[in-house]
PDB file of N, CA and C in Angstrom:
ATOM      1  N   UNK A   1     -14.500 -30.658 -92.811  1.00  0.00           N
ATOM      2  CA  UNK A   1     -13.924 -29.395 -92.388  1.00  0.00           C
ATOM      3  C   UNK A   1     -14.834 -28.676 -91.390  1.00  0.00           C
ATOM      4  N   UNK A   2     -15.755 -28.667 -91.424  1.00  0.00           N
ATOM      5  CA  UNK A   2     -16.868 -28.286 -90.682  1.00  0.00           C
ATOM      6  C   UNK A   2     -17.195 -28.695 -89.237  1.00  0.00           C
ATOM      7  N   UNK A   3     -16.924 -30.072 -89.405  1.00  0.00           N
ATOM      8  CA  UNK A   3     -17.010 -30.541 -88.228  1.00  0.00           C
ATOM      9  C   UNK A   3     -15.703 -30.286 -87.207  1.00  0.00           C
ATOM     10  N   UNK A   4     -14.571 -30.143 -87.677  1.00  0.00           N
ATOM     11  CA  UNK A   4     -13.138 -29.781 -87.462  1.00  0.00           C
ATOM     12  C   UNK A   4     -13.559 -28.479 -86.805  1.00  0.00           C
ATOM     13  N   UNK A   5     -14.401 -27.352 -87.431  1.00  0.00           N
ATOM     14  CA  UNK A   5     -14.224 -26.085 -87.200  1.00  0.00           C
ATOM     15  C   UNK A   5     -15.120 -26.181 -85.987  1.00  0.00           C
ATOM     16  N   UNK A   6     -15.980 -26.653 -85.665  1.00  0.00           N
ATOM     17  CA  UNK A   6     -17.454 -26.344 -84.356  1.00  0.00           C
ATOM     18  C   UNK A   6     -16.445 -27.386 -83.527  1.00  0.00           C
ATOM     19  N   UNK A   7     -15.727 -28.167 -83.151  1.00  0.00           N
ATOM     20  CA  UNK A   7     -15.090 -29.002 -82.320  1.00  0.00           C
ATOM     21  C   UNK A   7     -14.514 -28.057 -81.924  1.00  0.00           C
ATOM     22  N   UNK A   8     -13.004 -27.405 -82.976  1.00  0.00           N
ATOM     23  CA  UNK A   8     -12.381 -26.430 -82.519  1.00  0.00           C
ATOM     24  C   UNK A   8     -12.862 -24.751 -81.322  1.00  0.00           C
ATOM     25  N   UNK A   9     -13.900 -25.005 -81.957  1.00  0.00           N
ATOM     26  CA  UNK A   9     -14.999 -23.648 -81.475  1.00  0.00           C
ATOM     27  C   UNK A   9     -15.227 -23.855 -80.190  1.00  0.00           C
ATOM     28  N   UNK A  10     -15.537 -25.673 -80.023  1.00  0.00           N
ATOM     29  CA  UNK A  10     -16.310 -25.868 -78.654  1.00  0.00           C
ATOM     30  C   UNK A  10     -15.210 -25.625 -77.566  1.00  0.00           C
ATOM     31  N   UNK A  11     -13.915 -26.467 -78.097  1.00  0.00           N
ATOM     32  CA  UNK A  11     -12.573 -26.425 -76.989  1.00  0.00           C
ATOM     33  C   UNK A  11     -12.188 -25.125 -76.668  1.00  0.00           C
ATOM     34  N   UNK A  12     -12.397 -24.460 -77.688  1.00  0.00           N
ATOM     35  CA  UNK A  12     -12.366 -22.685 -77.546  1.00  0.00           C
ATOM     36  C   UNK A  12     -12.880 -22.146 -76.506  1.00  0.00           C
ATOM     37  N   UNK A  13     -14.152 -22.553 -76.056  1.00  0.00           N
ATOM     38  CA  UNK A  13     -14.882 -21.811 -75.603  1.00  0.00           C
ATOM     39  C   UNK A  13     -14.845 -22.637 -74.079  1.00  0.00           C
ATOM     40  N   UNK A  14     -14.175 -23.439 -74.308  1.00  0.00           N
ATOM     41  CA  UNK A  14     -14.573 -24.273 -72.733  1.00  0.00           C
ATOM     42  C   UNK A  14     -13.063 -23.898 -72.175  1.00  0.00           C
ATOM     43  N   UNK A  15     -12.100 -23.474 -72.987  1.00  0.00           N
ATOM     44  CA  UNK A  15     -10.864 -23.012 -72.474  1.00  0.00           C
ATOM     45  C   UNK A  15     -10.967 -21.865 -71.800  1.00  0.00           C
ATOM     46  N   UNK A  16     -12.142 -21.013 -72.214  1.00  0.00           N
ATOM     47  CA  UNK A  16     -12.250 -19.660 -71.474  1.00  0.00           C
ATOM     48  C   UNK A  16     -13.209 -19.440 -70.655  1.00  0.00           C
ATOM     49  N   UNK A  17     -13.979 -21.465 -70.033  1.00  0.00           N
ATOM     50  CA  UNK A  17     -14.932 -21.088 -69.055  1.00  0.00           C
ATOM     51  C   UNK A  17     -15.912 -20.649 -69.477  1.00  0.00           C
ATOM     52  N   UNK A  18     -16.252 -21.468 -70.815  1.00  0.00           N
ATOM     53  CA  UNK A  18     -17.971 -21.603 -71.140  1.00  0.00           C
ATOM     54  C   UNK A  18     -17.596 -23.044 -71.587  1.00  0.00           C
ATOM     55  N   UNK A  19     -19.988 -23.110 -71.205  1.00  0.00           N
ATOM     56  CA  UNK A  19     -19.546 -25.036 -71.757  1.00  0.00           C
ATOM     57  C   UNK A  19     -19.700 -24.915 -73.115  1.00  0.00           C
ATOM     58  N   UNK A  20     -19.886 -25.696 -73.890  1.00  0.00           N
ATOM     59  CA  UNK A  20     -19.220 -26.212 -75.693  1.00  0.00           C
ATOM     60  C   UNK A  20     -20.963 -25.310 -76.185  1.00  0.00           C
ATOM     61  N   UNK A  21     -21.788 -25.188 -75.684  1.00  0.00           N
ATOM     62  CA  UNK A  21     -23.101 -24.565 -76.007  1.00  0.00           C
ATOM     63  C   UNK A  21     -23.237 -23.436 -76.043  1.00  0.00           C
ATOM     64  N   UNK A  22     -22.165 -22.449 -75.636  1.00  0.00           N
ATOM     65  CA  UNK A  22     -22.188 -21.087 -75.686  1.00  0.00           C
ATOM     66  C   UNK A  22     -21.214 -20.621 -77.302  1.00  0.00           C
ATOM     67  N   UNK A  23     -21.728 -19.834 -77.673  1.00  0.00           N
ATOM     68  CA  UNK A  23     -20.874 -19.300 -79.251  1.00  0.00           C
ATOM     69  C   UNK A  23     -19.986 -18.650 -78.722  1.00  0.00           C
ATOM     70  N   UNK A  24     -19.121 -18.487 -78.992  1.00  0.00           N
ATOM     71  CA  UNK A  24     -17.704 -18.153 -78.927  1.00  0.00           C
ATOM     72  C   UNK A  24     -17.766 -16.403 -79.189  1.00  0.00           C
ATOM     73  N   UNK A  25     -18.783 -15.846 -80.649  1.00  0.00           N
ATOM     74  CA  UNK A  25     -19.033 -14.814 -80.879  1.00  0.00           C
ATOM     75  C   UNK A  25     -19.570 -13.954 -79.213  1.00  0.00           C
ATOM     76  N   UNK A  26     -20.694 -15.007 -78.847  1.00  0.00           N
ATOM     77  CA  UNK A  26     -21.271 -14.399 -78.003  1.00  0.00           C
ATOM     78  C   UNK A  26     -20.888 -14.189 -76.829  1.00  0.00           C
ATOM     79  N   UNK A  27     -19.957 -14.690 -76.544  1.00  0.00           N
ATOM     80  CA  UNK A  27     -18.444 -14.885 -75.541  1.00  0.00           C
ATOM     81  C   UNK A  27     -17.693 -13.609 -75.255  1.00  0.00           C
ATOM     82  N   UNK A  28     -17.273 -13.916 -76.685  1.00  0.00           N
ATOM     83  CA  UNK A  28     -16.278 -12.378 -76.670  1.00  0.00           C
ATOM     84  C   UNK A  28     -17.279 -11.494 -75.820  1.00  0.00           C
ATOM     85  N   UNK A  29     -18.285 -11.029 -77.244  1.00  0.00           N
ATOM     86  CA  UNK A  29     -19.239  -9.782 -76.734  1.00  0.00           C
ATOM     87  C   UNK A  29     -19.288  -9.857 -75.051  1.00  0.00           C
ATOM     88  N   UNK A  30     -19.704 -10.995 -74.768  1.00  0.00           N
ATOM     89  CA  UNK A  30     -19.590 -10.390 -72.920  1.00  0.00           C
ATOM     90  C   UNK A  30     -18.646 -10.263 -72.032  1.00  0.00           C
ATOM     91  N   UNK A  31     -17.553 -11.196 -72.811  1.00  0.00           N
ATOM     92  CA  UNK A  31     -16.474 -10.258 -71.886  1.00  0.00           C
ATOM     93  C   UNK A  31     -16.601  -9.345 -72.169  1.00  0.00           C
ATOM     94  N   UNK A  32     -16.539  -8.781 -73.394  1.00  0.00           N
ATOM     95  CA  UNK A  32     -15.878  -7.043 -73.303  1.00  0.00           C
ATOM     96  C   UNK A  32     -17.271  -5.941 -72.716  1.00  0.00           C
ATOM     97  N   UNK A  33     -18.310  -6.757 -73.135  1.00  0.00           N
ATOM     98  CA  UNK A  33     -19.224  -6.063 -71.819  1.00  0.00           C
ATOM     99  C   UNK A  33     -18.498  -6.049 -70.986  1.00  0.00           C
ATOM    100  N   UNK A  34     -17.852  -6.974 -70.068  1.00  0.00           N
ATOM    101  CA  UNK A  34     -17.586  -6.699 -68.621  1.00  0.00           C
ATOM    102  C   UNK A  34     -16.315  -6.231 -68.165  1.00  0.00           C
ATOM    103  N   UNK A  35     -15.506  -5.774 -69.584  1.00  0.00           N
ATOM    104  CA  UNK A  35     -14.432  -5.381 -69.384  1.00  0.00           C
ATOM    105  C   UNK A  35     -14.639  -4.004 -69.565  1.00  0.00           C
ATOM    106  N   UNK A  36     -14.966  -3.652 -70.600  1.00  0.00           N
ATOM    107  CA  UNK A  36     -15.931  -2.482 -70.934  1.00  0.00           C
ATOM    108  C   UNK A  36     -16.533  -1.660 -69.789  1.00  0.00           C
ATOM    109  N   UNK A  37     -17.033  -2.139 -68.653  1.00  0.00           N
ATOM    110  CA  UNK A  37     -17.803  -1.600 -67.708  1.00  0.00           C
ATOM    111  C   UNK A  37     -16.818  -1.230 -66.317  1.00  0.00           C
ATOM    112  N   UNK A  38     -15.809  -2.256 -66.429  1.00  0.00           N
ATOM    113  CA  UNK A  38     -15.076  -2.093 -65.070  1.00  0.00           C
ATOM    114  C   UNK A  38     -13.858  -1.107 -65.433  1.00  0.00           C
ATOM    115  N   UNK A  39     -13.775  -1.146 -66.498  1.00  0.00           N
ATOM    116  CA  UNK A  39     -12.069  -0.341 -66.952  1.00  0.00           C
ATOM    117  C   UNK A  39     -12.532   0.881 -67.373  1.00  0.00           C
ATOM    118  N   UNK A  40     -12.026   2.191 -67.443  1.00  0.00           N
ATOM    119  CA  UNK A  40     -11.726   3.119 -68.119  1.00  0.00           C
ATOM    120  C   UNK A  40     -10.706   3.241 -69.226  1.00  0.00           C
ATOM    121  N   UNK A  41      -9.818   2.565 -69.416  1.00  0.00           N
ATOM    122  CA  UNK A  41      -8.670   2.225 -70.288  1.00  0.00           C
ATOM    123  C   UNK A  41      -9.194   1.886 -72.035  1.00  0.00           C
ATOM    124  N   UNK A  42      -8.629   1.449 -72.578  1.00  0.00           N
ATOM    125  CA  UNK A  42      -8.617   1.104 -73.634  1.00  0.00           C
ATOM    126  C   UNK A  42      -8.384  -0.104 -73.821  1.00  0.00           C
ATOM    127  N   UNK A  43      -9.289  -1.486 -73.950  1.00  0.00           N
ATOM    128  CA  UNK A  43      -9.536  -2.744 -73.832  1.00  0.00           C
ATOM    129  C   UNK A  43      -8.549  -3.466 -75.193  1.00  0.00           C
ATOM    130  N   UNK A  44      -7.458  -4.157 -74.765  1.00  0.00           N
ATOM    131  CA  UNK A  44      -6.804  -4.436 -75.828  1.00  0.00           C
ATOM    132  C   UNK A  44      -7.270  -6.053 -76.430  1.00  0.00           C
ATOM    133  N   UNK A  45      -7.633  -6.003 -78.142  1.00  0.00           N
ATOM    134  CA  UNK A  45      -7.822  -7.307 -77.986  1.00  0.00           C
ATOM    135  C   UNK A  45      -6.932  -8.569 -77.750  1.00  0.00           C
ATOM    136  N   UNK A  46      -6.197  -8.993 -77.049  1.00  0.00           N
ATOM    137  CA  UNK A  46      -5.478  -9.912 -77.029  1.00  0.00           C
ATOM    138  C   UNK A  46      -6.205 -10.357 -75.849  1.00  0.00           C
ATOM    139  N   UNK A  47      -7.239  -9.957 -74.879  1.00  0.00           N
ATOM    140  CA  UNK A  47      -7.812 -10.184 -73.286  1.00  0.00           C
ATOM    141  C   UNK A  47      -8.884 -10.442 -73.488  1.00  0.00           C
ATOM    142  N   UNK A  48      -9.465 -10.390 -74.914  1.00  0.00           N
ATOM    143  CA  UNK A  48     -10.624 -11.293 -75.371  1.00  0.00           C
ATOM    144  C   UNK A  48     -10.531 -12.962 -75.898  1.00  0.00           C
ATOM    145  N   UNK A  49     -11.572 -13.542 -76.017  1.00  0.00           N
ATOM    146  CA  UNK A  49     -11.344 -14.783 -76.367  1.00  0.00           C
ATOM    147  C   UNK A  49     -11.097 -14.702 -78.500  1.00  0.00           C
ATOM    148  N   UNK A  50     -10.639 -15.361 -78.779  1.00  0.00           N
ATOM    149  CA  UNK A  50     -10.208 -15.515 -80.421  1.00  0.00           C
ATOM    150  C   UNK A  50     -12.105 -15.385 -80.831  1.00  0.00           C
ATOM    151  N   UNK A  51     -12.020 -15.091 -82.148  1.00  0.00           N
ATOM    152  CA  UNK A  51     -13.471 -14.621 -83.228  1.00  0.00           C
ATOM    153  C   UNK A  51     -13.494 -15.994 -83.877  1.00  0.00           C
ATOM    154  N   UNK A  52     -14.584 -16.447 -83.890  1.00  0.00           N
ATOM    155  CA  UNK A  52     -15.230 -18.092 -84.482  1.00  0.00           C
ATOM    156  C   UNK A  52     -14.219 -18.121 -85.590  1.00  0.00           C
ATOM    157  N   UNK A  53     -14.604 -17.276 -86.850  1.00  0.00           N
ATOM    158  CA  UNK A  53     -13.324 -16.709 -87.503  1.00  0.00           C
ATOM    159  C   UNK A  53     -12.084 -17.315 -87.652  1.00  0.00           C
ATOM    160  N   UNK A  54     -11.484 -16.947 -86.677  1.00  0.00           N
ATOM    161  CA  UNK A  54      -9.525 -16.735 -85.993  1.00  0.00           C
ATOM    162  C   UNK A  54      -9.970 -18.296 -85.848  1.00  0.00           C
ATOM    163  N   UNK A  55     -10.528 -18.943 -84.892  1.00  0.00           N
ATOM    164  CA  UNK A  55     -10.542 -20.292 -84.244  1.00  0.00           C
ATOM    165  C   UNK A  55     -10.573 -21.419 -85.666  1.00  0.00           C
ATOM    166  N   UNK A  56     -12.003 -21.184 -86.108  1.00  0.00           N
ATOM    167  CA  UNK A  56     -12.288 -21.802 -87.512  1.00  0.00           C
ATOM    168  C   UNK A  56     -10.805 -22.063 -87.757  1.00  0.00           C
ATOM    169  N   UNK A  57     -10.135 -21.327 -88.534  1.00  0.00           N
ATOM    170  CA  UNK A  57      -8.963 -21.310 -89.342  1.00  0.00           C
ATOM    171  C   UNK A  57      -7.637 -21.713 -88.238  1.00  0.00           C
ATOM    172  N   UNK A  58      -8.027 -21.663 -87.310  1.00  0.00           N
ATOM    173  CA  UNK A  58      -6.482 -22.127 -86.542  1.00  0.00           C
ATOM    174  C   UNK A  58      -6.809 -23.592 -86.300  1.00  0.00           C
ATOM    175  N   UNK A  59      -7.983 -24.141 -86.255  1.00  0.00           N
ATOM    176  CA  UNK A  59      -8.251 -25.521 -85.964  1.00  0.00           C
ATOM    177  C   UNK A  59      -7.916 -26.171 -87.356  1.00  0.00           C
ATOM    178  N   UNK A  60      -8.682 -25.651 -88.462  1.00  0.00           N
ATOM    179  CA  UNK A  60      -7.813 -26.398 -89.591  1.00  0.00           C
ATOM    180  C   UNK A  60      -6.333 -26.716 -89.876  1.00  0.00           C
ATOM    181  N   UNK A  61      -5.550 -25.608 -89.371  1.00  0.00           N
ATOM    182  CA  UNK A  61      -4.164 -25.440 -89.285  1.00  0.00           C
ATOM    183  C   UNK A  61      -3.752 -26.515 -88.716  1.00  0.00           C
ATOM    184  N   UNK A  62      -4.440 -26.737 -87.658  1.00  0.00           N
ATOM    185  CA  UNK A  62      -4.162 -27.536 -86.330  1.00  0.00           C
ATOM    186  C   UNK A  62      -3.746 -28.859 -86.903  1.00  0.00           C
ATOM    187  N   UNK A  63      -5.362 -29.346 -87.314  1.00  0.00           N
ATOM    188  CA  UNK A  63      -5.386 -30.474 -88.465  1.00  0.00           C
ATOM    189  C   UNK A  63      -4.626 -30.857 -89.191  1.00  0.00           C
ATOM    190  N   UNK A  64      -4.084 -29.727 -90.007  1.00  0.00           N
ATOM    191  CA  UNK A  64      -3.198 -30.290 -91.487  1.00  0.00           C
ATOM    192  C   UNK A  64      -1.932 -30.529 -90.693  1.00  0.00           C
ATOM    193  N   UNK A  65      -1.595 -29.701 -89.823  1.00  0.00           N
ATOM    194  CA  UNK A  65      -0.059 -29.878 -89.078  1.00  0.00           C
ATOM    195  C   UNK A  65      -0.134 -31.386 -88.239  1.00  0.00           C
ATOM    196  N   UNK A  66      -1.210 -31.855 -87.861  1.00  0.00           N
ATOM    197  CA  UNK A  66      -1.400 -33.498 -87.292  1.00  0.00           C
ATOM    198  C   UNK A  66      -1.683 -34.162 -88.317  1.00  0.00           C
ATOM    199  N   UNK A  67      -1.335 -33.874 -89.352  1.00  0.00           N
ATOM    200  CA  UNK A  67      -2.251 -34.974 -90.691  1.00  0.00           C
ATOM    201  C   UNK A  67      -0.959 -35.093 -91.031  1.00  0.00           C
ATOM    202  N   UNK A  68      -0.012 -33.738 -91.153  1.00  0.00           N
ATOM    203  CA  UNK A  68       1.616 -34.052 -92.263  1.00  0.00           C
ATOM    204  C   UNK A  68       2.615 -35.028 -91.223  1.00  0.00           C
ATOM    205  N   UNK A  69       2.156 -34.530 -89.479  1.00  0.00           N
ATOM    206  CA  UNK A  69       2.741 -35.988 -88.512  1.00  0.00           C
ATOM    207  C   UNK A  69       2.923 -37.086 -89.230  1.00  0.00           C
ATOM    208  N   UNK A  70       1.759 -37.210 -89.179  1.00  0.00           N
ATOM    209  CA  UNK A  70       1.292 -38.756 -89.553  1.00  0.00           C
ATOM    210  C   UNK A  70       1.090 -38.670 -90.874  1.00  0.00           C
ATOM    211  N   UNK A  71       1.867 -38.351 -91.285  1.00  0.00           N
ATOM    212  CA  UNK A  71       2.528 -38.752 -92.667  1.00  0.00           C
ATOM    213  C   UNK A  71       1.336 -38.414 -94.193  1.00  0.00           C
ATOM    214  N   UNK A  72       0.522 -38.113 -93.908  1.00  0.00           N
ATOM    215  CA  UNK A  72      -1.064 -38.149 -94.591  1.00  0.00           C
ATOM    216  C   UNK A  72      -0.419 -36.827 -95.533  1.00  0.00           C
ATOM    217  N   UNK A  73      -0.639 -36.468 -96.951  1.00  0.00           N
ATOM    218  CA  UNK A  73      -0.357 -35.873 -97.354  1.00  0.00           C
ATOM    219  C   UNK A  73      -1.587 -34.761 -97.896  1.00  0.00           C
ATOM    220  N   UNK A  74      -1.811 -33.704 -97.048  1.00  0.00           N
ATOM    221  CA  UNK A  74      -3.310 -32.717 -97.347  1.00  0.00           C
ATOM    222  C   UNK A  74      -3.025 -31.602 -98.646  1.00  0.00           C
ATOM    223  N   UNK A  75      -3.412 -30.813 -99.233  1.00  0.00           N
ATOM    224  CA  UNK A  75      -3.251 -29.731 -99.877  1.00  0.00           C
ATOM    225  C   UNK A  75      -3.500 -28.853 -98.606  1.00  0.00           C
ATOM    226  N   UNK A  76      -2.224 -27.740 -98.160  1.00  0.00           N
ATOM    227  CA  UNK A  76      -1.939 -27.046 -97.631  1.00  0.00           C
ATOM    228  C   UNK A  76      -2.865 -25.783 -97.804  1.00  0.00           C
ATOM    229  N   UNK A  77      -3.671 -25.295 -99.168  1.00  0.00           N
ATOM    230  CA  UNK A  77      -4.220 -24.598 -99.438  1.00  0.00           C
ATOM    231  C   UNK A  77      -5.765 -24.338 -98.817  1.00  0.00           C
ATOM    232  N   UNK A  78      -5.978 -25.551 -98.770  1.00  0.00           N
ATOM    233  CA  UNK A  78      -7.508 -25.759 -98.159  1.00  0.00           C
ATOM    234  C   UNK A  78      -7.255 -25.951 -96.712  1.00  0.00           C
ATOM    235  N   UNK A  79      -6.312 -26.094 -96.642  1.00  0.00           N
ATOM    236  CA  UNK A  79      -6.648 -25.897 -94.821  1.00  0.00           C
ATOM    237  C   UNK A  79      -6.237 -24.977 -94.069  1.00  0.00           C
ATOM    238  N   UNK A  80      -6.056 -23.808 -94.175  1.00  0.00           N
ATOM    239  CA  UNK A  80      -5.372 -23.034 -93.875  1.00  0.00           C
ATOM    240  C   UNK A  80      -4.899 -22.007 -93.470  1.00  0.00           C
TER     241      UNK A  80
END
């Protein structure tokens, strides 16, 4: 599961134009530094990148939904 979750993390983070070595936590934080600095508005989160968190748990999702494909039968509970 673990390894599932830092894979997920890395594709995360290279989707938003960092390489797989940057944390995802530390990601966010600078966008919104730099959103933070250029806007006066009110920074909505949906224009940030997802929280290790959010990712963690959507990559497992990811998993169990390619595992029930292919026929593999997971407990829905633990991955989820």
């Amino acid at each position: 599961m673990e390894e599932i979750a830092e894979n997920g993390e890395s594709i995360a983070s290279m989707l938003y134009g960092a390489n797989e070595t940057i944390n995802l936590g530390s990601m966010r934080y600078t966008i919104f530094c730099k959103k933070l600095a250029t806007n006066n508005k009110y920074i909505l989160p949906e224009v940030l990148p997802p929280s290790s968190d959010a990712t963690k748990w959507h990559s497992l999702r990811v998993y169990h939904q390619v595992q029930t494909w292919k026929e593999l039968d997971l407990n829905a509970e633990e991955w989820g």
